[in-house]
PDB file of N, CA and C in Angstrom:
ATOM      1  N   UNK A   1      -0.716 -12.012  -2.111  1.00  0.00           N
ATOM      2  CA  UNK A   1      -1.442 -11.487  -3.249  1.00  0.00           C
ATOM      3  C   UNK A   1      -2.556 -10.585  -2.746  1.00  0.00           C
ATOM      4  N   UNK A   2      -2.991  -9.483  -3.445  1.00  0.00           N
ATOM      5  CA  UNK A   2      -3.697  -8.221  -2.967  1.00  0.00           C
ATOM      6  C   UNK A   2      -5.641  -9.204  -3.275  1.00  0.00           C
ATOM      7  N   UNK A   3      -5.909  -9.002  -2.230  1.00  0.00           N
ATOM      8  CA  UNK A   3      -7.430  -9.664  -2.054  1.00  0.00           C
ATOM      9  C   UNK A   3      -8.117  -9.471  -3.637  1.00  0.00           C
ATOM     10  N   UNK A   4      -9.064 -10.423  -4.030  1.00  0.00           N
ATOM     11  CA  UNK A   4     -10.158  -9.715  -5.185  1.00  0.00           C
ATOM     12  C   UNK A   4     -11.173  -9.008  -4.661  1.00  0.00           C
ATOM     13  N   UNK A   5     -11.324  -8.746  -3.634  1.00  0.00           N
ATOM     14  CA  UNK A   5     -12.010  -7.195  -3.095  1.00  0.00           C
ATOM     15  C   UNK A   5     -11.750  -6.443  -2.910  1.00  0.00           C
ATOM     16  N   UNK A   6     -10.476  -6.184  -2.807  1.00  0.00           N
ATOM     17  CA  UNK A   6      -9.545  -5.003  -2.826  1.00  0.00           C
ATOM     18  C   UNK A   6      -9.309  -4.522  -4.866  1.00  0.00           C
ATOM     19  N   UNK A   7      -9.475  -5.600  -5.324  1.00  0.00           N
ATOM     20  CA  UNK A   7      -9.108  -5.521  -7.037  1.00  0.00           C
ATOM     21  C   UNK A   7     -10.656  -5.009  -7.102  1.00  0.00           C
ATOM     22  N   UNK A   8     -11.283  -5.526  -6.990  1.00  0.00           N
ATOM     23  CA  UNK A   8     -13.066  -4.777  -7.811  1.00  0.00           C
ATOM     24  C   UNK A   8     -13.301  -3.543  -6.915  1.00  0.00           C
ATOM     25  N   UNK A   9     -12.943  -3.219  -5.390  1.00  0.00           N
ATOM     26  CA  UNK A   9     -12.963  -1.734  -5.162  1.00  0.00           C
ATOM     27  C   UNK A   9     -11.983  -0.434  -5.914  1.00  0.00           C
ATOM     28  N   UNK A  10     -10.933  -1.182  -6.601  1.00  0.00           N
ATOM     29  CA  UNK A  10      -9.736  -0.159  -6.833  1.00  0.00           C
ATOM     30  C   UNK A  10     -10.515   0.426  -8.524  1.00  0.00           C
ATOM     31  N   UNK A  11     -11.033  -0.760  -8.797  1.00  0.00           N
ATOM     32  CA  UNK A  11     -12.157  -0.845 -10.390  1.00  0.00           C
ATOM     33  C   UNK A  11     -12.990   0.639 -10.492  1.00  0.00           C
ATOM     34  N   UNK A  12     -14.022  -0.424  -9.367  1.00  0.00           N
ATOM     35  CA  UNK A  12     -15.150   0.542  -8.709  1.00  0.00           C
ATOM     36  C   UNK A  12     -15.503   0.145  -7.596  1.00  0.00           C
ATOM     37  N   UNK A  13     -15.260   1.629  -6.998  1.00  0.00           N
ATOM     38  CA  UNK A  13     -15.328   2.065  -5.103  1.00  0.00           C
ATOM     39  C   UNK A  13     -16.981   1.483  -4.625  1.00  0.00           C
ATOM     40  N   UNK A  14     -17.798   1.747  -5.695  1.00  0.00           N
ATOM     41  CA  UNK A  14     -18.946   1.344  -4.939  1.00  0.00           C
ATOM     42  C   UNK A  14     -19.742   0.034  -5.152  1.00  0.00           C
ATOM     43  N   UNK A  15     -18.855  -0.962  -5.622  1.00  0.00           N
ATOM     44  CA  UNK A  15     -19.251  -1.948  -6.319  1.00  0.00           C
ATOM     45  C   UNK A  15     -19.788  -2.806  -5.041  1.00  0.00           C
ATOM     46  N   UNK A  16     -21.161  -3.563  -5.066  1.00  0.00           N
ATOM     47  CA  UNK A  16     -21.635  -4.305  -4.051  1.00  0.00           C
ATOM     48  C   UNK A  16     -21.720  -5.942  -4.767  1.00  0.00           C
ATOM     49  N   UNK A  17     -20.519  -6.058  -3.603  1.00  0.00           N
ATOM     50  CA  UNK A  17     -20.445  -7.914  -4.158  1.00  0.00           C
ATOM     51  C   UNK A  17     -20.066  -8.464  -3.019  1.00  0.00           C
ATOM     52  N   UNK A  18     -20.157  -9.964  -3.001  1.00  0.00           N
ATOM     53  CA  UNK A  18     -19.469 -10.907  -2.127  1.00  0.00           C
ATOM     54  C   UNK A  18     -18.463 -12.023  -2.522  1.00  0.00           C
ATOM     55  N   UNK A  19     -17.655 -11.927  -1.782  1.00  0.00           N
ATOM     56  CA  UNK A  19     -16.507 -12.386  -2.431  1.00  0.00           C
ATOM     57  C   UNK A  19     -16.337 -13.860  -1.306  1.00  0.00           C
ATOM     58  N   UNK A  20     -16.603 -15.395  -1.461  1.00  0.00           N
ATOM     59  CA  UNK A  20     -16.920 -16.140  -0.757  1.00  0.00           C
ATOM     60  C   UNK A  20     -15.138 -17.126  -0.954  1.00  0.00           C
ATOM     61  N   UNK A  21     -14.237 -16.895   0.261  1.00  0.00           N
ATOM     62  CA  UNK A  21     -13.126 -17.865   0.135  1.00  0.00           C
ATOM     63  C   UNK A  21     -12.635 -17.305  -0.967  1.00  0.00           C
ATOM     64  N   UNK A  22     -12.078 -16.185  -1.385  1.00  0.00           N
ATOM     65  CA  UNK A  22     -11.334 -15.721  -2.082  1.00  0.00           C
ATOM     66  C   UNK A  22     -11.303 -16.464  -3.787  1.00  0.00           C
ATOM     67  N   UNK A  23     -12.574 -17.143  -3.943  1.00  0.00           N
ATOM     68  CA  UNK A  23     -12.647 -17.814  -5.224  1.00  0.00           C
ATOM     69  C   UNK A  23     -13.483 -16.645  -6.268  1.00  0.00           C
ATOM     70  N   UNK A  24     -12.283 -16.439  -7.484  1.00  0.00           N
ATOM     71  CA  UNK A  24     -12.806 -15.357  -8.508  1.00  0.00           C
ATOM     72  C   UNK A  24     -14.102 -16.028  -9.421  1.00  0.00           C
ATOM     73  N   UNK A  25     -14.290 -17.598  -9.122  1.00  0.00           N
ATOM     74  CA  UNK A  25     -15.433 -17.492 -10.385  1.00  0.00           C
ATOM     75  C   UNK A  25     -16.713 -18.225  -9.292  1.00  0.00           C
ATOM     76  N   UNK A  26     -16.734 -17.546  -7.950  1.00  0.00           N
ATOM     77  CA  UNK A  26     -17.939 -17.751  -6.896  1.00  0.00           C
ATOM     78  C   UNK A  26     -18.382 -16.776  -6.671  1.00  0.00           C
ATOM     79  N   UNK A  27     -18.575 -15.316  -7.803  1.00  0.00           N
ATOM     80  CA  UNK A  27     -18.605 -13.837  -6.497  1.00  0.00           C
ATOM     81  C   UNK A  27     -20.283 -13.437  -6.852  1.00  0.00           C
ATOM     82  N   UNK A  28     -20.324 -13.068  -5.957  1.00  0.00           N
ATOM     83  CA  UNK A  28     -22.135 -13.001  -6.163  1.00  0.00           C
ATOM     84  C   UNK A  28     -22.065 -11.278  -6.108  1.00  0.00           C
ATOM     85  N   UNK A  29     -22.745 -10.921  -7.221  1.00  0.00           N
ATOM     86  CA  UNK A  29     -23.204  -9.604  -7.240  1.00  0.00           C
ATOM     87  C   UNK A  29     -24.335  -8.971  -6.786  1.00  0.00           C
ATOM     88  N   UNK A  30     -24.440  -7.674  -6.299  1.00  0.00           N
ATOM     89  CA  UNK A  30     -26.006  -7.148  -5.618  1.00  0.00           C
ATOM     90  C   UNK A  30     -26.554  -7.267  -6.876  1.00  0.00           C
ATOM     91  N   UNK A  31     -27.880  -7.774  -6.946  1.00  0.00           N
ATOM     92  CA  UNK A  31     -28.743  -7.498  -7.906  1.00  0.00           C
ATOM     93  C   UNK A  31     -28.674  -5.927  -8.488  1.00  0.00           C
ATOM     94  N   UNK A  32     -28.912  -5.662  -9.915  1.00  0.00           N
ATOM     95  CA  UNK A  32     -28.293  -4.299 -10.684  1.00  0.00           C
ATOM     96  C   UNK A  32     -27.254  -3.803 -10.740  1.00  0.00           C
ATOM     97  N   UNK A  33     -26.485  -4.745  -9.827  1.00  0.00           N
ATOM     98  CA  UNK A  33     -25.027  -4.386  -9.978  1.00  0.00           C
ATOM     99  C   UNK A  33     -23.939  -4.763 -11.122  1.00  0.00           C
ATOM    100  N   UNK A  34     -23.802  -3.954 -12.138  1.00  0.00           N
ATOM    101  CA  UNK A  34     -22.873  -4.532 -13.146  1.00  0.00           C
ATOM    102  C   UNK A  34     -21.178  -4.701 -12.715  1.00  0.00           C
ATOM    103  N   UNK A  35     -21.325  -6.326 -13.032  1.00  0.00           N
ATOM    104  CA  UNK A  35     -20.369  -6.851 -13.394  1.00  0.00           C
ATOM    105  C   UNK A  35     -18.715  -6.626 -13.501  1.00  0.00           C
ATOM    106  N   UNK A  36     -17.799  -6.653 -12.758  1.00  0.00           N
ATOM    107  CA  UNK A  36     -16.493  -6.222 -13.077  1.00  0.00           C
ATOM    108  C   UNK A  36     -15.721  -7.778 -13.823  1.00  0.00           C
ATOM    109  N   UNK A  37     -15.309  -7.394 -15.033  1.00  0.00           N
ATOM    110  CA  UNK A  37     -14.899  -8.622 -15.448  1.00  0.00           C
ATOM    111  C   UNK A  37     -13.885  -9.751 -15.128  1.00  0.00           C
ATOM    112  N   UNK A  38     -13.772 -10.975 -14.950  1.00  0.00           N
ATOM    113  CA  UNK A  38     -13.140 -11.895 -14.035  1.00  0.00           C
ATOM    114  C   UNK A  38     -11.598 -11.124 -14.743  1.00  0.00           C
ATOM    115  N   UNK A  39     -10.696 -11.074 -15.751  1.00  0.00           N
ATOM    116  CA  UNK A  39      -9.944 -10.483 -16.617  1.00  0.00           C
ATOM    117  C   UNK A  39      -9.225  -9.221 -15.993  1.00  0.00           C
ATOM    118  N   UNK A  40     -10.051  -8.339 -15.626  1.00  0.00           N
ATOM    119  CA  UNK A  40     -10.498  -6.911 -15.349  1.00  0.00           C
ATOM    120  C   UNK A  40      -9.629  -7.168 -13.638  1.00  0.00           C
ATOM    121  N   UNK A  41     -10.535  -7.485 -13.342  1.00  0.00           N
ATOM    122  CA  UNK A  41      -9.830  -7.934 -11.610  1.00  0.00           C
ATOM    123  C   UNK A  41      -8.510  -8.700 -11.369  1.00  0.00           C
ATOM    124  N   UNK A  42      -8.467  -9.496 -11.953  1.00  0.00           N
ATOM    125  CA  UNK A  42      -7.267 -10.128 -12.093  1.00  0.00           C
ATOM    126  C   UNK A  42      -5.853  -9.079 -12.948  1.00  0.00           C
ATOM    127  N   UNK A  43      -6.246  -8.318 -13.245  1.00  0.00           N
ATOM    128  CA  UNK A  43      -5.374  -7.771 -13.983  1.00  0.00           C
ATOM    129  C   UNK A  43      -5.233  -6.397 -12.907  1.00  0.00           C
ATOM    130  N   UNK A  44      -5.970  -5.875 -12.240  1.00  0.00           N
ATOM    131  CA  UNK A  44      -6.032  -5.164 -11.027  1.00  0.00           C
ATOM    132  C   UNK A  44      -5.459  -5.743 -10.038  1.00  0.00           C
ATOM    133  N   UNK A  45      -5.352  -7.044  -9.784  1.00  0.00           N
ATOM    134  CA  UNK A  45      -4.809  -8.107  -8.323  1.00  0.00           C
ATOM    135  C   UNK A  45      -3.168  -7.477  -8.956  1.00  0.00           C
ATOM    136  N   UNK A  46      -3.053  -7.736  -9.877  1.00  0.00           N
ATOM    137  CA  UNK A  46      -1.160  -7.582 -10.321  1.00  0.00           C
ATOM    138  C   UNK A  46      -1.195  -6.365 -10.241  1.00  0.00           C
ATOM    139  N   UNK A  47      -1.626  -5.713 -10.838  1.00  0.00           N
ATOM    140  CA  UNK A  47      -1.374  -4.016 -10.653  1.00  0.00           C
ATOM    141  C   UNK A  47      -1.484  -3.460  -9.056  1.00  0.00           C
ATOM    142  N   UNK A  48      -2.221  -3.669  -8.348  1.00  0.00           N
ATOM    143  CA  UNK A  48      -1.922  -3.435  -7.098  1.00  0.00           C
ATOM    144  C   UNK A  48      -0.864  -4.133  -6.367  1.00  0.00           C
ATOM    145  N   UNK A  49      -0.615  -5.343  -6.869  1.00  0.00           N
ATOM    146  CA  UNK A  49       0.576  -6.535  -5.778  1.00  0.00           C
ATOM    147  C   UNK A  49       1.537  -5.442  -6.120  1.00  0.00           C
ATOM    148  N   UNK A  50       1.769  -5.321  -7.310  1.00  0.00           N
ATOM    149  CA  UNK A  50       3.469  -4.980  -8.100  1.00  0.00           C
ATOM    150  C   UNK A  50       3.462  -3.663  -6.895  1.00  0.00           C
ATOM    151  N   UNK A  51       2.386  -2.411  -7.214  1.00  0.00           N
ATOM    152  CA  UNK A  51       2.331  -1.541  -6.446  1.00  0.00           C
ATOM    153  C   UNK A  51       3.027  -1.546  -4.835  1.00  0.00           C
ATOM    154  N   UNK A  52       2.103  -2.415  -4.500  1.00  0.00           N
ATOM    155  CA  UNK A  52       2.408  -2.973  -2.693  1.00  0.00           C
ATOM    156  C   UNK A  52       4.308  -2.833  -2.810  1.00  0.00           C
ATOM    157  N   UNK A  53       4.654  -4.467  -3.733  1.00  0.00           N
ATOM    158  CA  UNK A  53       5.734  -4.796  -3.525  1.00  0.00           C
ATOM    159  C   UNK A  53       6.636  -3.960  -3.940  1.00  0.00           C
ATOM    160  N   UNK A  54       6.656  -2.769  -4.608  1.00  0.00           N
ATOM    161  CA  UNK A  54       7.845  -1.455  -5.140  1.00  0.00           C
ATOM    162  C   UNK A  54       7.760  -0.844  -4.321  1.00  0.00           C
ATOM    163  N   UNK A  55       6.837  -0.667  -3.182  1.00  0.00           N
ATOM    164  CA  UNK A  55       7.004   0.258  -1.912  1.00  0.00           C
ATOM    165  C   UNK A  55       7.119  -0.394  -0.541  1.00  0.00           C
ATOM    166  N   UNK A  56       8.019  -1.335  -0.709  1.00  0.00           N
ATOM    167  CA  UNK A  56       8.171  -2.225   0.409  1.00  0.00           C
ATOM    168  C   UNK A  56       9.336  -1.131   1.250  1.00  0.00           C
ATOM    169  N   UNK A  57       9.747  -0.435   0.378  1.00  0.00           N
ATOM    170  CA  UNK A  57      10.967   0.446   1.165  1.00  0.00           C
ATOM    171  C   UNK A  57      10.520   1.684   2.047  1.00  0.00           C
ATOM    172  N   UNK A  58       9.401   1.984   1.897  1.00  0.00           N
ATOM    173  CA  UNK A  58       8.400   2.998   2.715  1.00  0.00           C
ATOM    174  C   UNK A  58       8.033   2.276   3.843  1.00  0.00           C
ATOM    175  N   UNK A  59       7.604   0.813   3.684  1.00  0.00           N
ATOM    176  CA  UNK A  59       7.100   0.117   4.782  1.00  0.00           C
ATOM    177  C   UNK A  59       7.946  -0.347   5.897  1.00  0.00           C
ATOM    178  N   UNK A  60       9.258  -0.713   5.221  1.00  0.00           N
ATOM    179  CA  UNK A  60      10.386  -0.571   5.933  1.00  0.00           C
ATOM    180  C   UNK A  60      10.826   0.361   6.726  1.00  0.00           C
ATOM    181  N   UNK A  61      11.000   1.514   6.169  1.00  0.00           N
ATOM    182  CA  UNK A  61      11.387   3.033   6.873  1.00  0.00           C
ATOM    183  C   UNK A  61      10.258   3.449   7.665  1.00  0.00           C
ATOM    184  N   UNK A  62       9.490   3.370   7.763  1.00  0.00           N
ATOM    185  CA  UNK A  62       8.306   3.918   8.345  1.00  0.00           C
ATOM    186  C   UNK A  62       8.773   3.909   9.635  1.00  0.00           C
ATOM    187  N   UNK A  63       8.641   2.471  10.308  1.00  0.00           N
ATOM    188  CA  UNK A  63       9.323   2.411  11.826  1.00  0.00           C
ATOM    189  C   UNK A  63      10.684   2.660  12.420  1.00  0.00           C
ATOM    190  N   UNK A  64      11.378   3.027  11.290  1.00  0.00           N
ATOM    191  CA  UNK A  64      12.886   2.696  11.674  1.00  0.00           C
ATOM    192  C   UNK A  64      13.307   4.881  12.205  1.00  0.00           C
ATOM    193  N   UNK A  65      12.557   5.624  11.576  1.00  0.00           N
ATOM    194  CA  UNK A  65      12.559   6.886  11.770  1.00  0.00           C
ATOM    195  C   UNK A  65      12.619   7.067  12.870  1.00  0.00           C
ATOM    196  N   UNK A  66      12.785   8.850  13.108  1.00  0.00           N
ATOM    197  CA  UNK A  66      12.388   8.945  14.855  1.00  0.00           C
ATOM    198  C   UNK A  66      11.465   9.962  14.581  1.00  0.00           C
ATOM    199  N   UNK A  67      10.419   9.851  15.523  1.00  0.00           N
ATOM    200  CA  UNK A  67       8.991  10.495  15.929  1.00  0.00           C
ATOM    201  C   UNK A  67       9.544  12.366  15.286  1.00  0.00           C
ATOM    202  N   UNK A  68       8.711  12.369  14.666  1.00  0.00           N
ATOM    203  CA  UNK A  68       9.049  14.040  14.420  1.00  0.00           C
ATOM    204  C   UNK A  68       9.043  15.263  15.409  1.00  0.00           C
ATOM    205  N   UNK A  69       8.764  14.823  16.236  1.00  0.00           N
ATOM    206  CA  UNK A  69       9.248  15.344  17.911  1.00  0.00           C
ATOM    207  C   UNK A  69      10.626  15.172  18.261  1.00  0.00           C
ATOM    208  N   UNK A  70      10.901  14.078  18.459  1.00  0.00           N
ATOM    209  CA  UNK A  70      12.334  14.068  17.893  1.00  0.00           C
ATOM    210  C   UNK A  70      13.456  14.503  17.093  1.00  0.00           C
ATOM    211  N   UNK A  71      12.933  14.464  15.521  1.00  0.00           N
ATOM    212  CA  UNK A  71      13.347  14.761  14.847  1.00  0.00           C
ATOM    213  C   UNK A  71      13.989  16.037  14.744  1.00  0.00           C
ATOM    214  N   UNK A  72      12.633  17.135  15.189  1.00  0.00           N
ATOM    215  CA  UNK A  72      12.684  18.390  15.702  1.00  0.00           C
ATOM    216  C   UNK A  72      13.669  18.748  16.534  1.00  0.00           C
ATOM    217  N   UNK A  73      13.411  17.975  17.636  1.00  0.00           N
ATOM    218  CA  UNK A  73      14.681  18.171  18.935  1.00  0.00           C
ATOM    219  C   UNK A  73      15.649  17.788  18.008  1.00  0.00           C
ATOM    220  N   UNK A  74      16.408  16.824  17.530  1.00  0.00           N
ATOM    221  CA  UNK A  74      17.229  16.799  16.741  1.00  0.00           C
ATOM    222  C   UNK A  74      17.909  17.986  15.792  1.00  0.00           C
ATOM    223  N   UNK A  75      17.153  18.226  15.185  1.00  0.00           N
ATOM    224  CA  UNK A  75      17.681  19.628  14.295  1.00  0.00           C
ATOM    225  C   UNK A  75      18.239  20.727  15.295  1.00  0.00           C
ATOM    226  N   UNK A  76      16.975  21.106  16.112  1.00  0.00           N
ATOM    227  CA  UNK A  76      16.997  22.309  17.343  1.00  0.00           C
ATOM    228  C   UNK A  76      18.640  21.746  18.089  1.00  0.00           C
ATOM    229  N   UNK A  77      18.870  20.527  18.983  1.00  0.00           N
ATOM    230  CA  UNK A  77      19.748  20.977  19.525  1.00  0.00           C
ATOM    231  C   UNK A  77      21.318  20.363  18.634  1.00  0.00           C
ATOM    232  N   UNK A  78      21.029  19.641  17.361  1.00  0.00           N
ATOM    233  CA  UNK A  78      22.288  19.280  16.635  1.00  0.00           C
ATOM    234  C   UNK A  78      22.306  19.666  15.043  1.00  0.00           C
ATOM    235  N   UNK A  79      21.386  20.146  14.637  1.00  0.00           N
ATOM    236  CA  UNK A  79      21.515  20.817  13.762  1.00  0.00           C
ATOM    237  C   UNK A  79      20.714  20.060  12.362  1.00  0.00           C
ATOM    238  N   UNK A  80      20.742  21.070  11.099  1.00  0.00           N
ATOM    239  CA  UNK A  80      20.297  20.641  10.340  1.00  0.00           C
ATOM    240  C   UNK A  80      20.734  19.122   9.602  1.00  0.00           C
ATOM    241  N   UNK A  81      22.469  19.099   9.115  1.00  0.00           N
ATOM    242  CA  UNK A  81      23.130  18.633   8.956  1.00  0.00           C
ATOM    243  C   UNK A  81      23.255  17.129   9.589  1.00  0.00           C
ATOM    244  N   UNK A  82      22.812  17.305  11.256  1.00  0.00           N
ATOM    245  CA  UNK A  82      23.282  15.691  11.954  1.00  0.00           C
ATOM    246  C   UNK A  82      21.715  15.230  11.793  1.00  0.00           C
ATOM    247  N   UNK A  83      20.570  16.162  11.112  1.00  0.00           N
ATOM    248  CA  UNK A  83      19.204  15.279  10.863  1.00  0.00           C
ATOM    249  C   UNK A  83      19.732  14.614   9.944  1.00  0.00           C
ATOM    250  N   UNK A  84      19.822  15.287   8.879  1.00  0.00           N
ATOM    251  CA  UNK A  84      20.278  14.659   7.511  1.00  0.00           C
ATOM    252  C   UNK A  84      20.759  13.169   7.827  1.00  0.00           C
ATOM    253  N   UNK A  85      22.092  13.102   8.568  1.00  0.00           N
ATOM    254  CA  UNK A  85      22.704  12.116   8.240  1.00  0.00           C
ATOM    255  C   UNK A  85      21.967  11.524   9.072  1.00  0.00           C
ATOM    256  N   UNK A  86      21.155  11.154  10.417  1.00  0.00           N
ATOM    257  CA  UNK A  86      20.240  10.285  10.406  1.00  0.00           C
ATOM    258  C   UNK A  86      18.952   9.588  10.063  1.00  0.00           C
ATOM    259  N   UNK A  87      18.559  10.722   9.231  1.00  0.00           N
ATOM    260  CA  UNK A  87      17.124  10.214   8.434  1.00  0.00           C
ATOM    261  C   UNK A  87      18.132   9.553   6.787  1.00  0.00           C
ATOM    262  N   UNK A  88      19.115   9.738   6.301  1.00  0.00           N
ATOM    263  CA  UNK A  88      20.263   9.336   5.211  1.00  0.00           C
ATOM    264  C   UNK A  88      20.609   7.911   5.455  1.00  0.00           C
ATOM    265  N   UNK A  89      20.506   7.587   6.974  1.00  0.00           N
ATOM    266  CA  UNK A  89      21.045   6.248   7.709  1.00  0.00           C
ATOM    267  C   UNK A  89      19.838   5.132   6.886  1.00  0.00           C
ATOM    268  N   UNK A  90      18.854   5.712   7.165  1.00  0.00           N
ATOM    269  CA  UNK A  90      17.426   5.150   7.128  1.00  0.00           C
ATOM    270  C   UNK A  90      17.356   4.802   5.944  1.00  0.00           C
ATOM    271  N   UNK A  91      17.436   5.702   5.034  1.00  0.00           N
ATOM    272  CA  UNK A  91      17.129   5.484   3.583  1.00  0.00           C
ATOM    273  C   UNK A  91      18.414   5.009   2.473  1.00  0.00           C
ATOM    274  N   UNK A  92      19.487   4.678   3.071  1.00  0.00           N
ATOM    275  CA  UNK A  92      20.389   3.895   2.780  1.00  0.00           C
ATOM    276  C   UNK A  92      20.180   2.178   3.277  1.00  0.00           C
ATOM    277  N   UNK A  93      19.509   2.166   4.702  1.00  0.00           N
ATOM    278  CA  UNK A  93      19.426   0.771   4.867  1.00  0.00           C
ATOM    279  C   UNK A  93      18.199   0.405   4.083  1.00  0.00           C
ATOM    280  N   UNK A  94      17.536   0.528   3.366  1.00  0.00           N
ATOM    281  CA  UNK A  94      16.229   0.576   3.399  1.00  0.00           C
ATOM    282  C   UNK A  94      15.896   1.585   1.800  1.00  0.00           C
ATOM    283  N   UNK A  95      17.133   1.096   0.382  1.00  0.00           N
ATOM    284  CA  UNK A  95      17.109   2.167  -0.623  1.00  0.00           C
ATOM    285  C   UNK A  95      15.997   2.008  -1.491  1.00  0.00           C
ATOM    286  N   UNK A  96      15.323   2.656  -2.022  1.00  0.00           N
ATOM    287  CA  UNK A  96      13.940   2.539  -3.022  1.00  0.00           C
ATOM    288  C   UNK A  96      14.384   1.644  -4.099  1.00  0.00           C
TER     289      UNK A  96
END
């Protein structure tokens, strides 16, 4: 599950709080600092998880590629066509 400090920064970036053991009804705010609502955050924790978890297929592919140095050499000495079908490999094992 996506932290509740990660949920009250996505809210507001400059929000100054402490977030003690990941408990939503312990969070101590900087003095003048208004309030992000317990509701509000929690409803941000899902909206970011769902986020995370629909792009698990980016996180996947990420490593499985070859270095765009490679890639390059690839095209240069086999062509456009034999990139294709190995960056195609990738995103078939690994479909959105």
């Amino acid at each position: 599950m996506t932290d509740i400090l990660s949920a009250i920064l996505a809210i507001r970036p400059t929000a100054k709080v402490t977030v003690n053991d990941e408990d939503i009804d312990n969070l101590i705010w900087d003095e003048g600092e208004t309030k992000v609502s317990k509701e509000d955050i929690l409803a941000k924790q899902i909206e970011l998880q769902t986020e995370y978890n629909n792009n698990a297929y980016q996180r996947n592919r990420k490593p499985e590629y070859p270095s765009i140095a490679d890639q390059l050499d690839d095209i240069y000495h086999n062509g456009v066509d034999a990139w294709k079908e190995t960056i195609k490999a990738v995103k078939d094992k690994y479909p959105k």
